[in-house]
C-alpha atoms as a PDB file:
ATOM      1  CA  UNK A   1      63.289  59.763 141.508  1.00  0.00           C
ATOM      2  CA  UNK A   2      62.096  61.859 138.667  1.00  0.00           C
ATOM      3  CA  UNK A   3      65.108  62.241 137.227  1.00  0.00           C
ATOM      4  CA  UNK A   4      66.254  58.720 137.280  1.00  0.00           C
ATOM      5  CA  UNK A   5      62.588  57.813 135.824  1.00  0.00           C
ATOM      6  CA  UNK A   6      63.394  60.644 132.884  1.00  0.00           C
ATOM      7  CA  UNK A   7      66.760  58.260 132.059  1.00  0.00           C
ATOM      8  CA  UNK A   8      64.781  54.898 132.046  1.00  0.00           C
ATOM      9  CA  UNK A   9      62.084  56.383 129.382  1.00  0.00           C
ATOM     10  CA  UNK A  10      65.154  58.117 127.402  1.00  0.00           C
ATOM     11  CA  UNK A  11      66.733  54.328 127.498  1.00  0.00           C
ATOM     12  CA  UNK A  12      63.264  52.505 126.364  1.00  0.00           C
ATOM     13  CA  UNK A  13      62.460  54.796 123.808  1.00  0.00           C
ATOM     14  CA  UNK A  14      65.440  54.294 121.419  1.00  0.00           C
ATOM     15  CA  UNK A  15      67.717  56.817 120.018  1.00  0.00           C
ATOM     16  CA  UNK A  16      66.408  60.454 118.899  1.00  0.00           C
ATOM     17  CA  UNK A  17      63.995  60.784 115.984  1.00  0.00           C
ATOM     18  CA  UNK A  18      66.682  62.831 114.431  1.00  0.00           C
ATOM     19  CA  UNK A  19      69.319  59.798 115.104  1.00  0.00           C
ATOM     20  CA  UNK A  20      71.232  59.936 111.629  1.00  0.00           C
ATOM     21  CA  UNK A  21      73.234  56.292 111.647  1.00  0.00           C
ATOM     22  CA  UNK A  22      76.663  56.110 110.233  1.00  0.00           C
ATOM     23  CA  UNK A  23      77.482  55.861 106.789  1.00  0.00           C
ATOM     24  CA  UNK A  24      78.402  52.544 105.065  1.00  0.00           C
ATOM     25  CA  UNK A  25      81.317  51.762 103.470  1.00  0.00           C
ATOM     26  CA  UNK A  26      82.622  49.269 101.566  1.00  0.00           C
ATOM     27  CA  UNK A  27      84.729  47.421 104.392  1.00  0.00           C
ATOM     28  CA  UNK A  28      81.365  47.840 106.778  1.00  0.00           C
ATOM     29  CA  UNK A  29      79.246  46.086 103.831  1.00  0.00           C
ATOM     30  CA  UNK A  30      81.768  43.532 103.167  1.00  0.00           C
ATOM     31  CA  UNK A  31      82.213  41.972 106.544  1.00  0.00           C
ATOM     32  CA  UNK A  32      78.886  41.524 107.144  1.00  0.00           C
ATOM     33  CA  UNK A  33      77.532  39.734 103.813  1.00  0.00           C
ATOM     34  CA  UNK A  34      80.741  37.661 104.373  1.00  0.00           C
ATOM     35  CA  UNK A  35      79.637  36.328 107.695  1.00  0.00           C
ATOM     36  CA  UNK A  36      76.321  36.346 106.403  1.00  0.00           C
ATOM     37  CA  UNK A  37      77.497  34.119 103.451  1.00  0.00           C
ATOM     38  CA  UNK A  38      79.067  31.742 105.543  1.00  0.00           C
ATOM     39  CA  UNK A  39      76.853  31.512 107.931  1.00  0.00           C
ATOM     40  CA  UNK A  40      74.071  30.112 105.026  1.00  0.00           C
ATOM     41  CA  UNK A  41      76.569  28.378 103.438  1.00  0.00           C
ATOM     42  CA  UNK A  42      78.510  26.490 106.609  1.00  0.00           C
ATOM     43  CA  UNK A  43      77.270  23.234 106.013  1.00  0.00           C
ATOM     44  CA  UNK A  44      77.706  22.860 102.041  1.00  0.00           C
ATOM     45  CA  UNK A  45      80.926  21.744 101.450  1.00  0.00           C
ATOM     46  CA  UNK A  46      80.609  22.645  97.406  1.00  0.00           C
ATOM     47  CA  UNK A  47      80.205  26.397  97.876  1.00  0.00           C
ATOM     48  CA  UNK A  48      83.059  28.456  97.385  1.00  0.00           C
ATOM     49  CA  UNK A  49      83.222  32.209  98.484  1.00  0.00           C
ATOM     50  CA  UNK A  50      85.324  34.559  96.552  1.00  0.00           C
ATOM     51  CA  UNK A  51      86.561  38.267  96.686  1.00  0.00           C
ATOM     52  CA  UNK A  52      87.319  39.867  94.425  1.00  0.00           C
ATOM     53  CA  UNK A  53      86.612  37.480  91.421  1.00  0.00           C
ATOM     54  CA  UNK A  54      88.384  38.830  88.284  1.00  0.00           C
ATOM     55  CA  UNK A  55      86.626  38.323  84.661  1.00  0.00           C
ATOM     56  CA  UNK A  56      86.918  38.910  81.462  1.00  0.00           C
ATOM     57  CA  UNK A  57      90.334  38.611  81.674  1.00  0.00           C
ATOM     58  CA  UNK A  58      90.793  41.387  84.359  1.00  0.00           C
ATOM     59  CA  UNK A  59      88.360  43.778  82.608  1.00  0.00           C
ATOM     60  CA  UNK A  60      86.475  43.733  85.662  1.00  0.00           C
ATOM     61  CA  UNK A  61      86.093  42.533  89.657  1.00  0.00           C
ATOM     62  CA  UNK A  62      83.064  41.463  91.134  1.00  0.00           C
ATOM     63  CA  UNK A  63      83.875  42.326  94.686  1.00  0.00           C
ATOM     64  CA  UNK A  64      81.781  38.812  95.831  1.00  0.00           C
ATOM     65  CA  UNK A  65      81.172  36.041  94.170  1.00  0.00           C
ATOM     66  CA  UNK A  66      79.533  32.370  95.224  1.00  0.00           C
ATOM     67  CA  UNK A  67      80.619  29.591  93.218  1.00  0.00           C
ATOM     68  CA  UNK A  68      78.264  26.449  93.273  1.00  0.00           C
ATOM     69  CA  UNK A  69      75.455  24.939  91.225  1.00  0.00           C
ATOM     70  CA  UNK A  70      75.564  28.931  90.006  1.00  0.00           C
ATOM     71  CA  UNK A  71      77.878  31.306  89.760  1.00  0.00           C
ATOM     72  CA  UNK A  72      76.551  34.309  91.254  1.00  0.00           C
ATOM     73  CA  UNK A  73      77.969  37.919  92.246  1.00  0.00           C
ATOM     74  CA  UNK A  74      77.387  39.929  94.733  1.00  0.00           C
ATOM     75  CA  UNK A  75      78.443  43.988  93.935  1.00  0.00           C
ATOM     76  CA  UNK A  76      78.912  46.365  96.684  1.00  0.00           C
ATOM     77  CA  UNK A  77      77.869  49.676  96.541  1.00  0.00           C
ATOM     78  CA  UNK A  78      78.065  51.520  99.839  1.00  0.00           C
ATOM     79  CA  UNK A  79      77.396  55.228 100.382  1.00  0.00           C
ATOM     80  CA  UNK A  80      80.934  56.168  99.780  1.00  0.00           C
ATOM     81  CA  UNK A  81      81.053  55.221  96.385  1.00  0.00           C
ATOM     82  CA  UNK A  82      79.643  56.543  93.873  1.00  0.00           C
ATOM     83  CA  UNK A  83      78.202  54.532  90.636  1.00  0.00           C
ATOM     84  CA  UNK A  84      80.457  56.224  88.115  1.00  0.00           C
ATOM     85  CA  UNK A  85      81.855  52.421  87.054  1.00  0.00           C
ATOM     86  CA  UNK A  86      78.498  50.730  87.290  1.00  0.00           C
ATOM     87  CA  UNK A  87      77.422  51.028  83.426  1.00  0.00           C
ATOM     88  CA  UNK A  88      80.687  49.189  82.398  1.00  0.00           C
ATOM     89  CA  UNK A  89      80.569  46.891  84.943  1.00  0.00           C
ATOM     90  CA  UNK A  90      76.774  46.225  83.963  1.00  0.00           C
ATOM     91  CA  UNK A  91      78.040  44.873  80.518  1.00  0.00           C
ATOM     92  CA  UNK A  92      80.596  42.290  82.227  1.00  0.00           C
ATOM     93  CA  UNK A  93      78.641  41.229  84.219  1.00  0.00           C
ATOM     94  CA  UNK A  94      75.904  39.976  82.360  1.00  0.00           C
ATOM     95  CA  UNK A  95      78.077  38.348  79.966  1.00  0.00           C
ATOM     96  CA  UNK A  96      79.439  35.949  82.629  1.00  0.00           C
ATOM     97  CA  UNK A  97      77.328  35.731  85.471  1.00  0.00           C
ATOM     98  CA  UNK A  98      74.193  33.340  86.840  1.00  0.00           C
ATOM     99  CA  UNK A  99      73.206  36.009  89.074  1.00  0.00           C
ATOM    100  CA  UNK A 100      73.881  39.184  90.465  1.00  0.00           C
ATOM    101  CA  UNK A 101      73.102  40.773  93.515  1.00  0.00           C
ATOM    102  CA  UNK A 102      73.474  44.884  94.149  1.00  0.00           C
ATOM    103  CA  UNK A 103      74.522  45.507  97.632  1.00  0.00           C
ATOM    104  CA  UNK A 104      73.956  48.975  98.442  1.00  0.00           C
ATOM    105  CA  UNK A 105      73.595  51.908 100.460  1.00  0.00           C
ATOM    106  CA  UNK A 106      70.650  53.901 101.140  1.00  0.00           C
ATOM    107  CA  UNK A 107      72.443  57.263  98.882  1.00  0.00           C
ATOM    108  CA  UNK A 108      72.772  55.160  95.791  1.00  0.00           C
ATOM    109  CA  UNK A 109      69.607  52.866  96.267  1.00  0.00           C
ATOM    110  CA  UNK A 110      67.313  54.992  93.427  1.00  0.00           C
ATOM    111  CA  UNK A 111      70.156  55.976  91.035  1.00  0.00           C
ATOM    112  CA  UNK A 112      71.521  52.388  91.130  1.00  0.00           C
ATOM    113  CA  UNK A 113      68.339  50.678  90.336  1.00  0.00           C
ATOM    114  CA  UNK A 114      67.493  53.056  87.632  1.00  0.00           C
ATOM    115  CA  UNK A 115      70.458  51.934  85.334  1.00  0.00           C
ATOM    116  CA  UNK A 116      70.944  48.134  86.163  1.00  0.00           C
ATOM    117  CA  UNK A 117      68.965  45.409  84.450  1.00  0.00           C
ATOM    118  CA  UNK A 118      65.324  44.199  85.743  1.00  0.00           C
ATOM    119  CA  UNK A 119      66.410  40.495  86.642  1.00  0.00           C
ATOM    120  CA  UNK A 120      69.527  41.767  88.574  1.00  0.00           C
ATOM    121  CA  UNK A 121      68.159  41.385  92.714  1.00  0.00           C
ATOM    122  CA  UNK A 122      68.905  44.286  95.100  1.00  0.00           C
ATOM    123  CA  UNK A 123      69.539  45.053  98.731  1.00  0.00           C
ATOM    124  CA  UNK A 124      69.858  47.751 101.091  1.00  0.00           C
ATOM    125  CA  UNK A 125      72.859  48.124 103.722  1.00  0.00           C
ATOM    126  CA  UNK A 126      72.996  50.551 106.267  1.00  0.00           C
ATOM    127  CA  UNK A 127      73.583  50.989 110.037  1.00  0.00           C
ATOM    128  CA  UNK A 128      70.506  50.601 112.039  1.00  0.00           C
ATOM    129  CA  UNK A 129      69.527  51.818 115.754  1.00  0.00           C
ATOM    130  CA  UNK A 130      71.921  49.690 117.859  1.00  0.00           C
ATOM    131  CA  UNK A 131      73.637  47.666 115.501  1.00  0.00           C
ATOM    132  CA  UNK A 132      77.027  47.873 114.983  1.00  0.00           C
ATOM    133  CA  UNK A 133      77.171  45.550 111.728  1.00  0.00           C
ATOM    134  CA  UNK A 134      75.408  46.588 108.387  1.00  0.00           C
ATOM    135  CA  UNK A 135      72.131  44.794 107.950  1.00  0.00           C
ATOM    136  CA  UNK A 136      70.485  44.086 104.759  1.00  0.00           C
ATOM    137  CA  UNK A 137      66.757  44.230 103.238  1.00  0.00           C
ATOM    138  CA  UNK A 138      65.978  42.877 100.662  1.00  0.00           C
ATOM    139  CA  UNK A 139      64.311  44.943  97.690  1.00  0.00           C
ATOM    140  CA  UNK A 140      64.273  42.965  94.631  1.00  0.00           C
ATOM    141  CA  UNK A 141      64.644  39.450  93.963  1.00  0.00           C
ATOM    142  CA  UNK A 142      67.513  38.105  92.405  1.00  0.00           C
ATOM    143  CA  UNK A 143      66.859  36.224  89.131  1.00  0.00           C
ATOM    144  CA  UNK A 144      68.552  33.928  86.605  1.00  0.00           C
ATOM    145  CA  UNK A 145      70.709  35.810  83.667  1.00  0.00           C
ATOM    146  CA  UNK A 146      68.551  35.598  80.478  1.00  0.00           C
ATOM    147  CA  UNK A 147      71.484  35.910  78.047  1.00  0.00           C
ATOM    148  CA  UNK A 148      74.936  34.606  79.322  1.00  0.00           C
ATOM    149  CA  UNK A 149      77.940  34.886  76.347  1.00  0.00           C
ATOM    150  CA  UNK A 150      79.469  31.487  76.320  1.00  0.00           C
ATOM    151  CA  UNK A 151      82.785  32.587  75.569  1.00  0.00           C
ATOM    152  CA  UNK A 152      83.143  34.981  77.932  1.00  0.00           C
ATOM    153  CA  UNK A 153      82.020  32.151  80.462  1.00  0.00           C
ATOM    154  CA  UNK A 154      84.572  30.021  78.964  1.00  0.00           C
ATOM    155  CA  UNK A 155      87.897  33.099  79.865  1.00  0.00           C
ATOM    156  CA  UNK A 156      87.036  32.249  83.909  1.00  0.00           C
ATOM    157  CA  UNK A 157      88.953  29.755  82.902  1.00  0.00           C
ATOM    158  CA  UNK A 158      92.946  29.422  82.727  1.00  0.00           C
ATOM    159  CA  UNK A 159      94.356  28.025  79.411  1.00  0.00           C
ATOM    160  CA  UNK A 160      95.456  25.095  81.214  1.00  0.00           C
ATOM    161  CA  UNK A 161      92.098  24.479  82.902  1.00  0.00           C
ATOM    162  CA  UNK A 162      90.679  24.869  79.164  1.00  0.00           C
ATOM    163  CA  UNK A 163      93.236  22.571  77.458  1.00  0.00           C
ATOM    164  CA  UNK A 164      92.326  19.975  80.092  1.00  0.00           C
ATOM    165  CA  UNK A 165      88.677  19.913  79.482  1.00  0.00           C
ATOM    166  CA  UNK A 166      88.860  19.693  76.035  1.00  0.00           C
ATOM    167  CA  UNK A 167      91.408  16.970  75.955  1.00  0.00           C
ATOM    168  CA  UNK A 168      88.874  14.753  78.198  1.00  0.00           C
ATOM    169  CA  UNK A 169      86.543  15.657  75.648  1.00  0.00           C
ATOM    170  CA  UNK A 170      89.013  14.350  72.986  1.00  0.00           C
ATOM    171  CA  UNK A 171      88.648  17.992  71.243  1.00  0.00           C
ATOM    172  CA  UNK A 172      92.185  19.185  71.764  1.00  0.00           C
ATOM    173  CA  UNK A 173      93.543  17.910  68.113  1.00  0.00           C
ATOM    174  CA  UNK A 174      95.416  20.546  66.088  1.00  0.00           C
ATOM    175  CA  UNK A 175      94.944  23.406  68.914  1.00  0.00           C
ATOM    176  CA  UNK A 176      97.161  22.131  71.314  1.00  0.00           C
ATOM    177  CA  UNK A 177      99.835  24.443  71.227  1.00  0.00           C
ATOM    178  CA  UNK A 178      97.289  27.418  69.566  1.00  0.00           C
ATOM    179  CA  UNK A 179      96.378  31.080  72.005  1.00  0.00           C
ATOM    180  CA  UNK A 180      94.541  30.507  74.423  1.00  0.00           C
ATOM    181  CA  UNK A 181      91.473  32.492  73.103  1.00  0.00           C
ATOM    182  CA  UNK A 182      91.075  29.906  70.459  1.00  0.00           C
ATOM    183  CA  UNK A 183      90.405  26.802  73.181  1.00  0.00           C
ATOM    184  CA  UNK A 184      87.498  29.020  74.424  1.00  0.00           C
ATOM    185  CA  UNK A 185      86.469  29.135  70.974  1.00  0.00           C
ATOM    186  CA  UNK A 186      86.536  25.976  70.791  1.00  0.00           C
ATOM    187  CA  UNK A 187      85.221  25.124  74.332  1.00  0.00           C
ATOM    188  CA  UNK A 188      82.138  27.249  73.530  1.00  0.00           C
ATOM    189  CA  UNK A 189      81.338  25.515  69.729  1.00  0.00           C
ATOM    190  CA  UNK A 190      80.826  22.207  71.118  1.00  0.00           C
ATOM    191  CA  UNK A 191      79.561  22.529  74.673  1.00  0.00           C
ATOM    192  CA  UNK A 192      76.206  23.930  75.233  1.00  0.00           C
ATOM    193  CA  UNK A 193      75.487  26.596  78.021  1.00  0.00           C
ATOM    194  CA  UNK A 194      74.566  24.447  80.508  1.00  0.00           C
ATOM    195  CA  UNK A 195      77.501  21.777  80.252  1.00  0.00           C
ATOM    196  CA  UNK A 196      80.192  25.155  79.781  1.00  0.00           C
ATOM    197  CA  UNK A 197      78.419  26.009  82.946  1.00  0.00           C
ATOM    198  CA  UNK A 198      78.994  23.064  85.086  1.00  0.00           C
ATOM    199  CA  UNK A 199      82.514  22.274  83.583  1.00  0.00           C
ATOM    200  CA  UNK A 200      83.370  25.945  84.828  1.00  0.00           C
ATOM    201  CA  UNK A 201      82.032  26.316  88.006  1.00  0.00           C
ATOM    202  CA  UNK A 202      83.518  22.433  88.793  1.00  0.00           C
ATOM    203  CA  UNK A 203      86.760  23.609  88.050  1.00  0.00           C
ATOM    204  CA  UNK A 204      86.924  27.053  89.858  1.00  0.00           C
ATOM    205  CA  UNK A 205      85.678  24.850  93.135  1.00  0.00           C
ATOM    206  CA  UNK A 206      88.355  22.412  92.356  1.00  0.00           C
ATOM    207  CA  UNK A 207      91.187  25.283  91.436  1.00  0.00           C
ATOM    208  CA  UNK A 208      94.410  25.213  93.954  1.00  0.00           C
ATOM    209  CA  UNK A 209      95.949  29.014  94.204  1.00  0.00           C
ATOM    210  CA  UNK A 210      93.559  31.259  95.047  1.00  0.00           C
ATOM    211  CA  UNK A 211      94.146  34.612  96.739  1.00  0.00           C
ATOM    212  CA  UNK A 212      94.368  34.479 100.635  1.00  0.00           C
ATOM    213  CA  UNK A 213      90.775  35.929 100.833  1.00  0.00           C
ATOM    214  CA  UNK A 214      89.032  33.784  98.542  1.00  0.00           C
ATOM    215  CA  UNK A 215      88.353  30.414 100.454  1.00  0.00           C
ATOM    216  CA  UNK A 216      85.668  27.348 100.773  1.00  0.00           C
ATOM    217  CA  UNK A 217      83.180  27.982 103.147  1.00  0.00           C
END
C-alpha cells in the first residue's frame, strides 16, 4: 500500500524539479504557430498564410508570413539556431514588413532581443511539462513598422502584377516594355504608403502559383 501510495504522489506532483524539457527546433516551432495560425484565422476567408515568403527579390525569407489588412512576419528562432543571420535579416525586414514577430527559444531569448528593433513583438517557444507541442508566451507586443521603404514594398510584387496595377491606374505610358525595377519606381512615385499597401497585399491574396506550403487559411 505504501508503495503504490509513493507512485500516486510521484504521478500528482509533476515531473522532477531537475526535469530539463527538450530542445526546440525549427520544425517543433513551426508546426505549432501554424496550427496556431489557423486555428485564429479559420473563419477569415482574406487571410493568407505563407512559408517561407521571399523579399527583396530573394535577399531574404521570412520563414512565416500573414497576408491580410497587414502584412506581417513571423521569424523563427529556435534553440538550434543560432542568430548569426539576424542583423541582415533585421534590415529586410523592416523595409517591407507591417509587423514582425520573433519566435524564439529560451537560449536565444536575451541575445535576440538585444539586437532587434523596439517595435518588433517577441515570443518564447519551448517544450513544457507534458506537452508534446511547443507553446508560446508572449513577451513583447508586436507593433506597427514606423518606417516601411515603398519600393522595396513595391518588389513583393511580380513585374506582371506591377504592370497591371499601373495600367488600371492609366500610369503604364512609355514604361511598358522598360525593367521591371523601373514600374516599382514608378508604382512607388504616385501611390502613397497606404494605397502601395493595400494594392500589394490584395494582389499576393489574389496570386495563383504559390508553393505547396503556402495556402489560404
Amino acid at each position: 500500500m505504501a508503495d503504490e501510495t509513493s507512485r500516486v504522489n510521484s504521478v500528482s506532483n509533476g515531473p522532477p524539479q531537475d526535469f530539463e524539457p527538450p530542445k526546440t527546433n525549427d520544425e517543433s516551432i513551426r508546426a505549432s504557430l501554424k496550427l496556431e495560425l489557423k486555428t485564429h484565422y479559420q473563419s477569415d476567408p482574406d487571410t493568407l498564410i505563407l512559408d517561407e515568403l521571399g523579399l527583396r527579390h530573394g535577399a531574404a525569407r521570412i520563414d512565416l508570413a500573414i497576408v491580410n489588412g497587414n502584412l506581417h512576419g513571423f521569424e523563427l528562432k529556435s534553440d538550434r539556431d543560432t542568430l548569426r543571420r539576424l542583423p541582415k535579416q533585421i534590415g529586410i525586414y523592416n523595409s517591407v514588413l507591417d509587423q514582425v514577430t520573433l519566435i524564439v527559444g529560451e537560449k536565444h531569448l536575451d541575445g535576440a532581443v538585444d539586437i532587434i528593433p523596439t517595435w518588433w513583438g517577441v515570443s518564447l517557444a519551448k517544450f513544457k511539462p507534458g506537452e508534446s507541442a511547443v507553446q508560446f508566451e508572449s513577451v513583447r507586443e508586436t507593433l506597427d513598422n514606423p518606417s516601411p521603404d515603398k519600393l522595396c514594398i513595391a518588389k513583393l510584387l511580380w513585374r506582371q502584377e506591377a504592370l497591371a496595377i499601373l495600367e488600371c491606374l492609366g500610369a503604364a505610358k512609355g514604361i511598358r516594355s522598360r525593367p521591371r525595377l523601373t514600374l516599382y519606381c514608378r508604382l512607388a512615385e504616385i501611390l502613397n504608403l497606404e494605397e502601395l499597401r493595400d494594392c500589394v497585399r490584395k494582389q499576393l491574396r489574389a496570386r495563383a502559383g504559390w508553393r505547396s506550403g503556402e495556402q489560404r487559411t
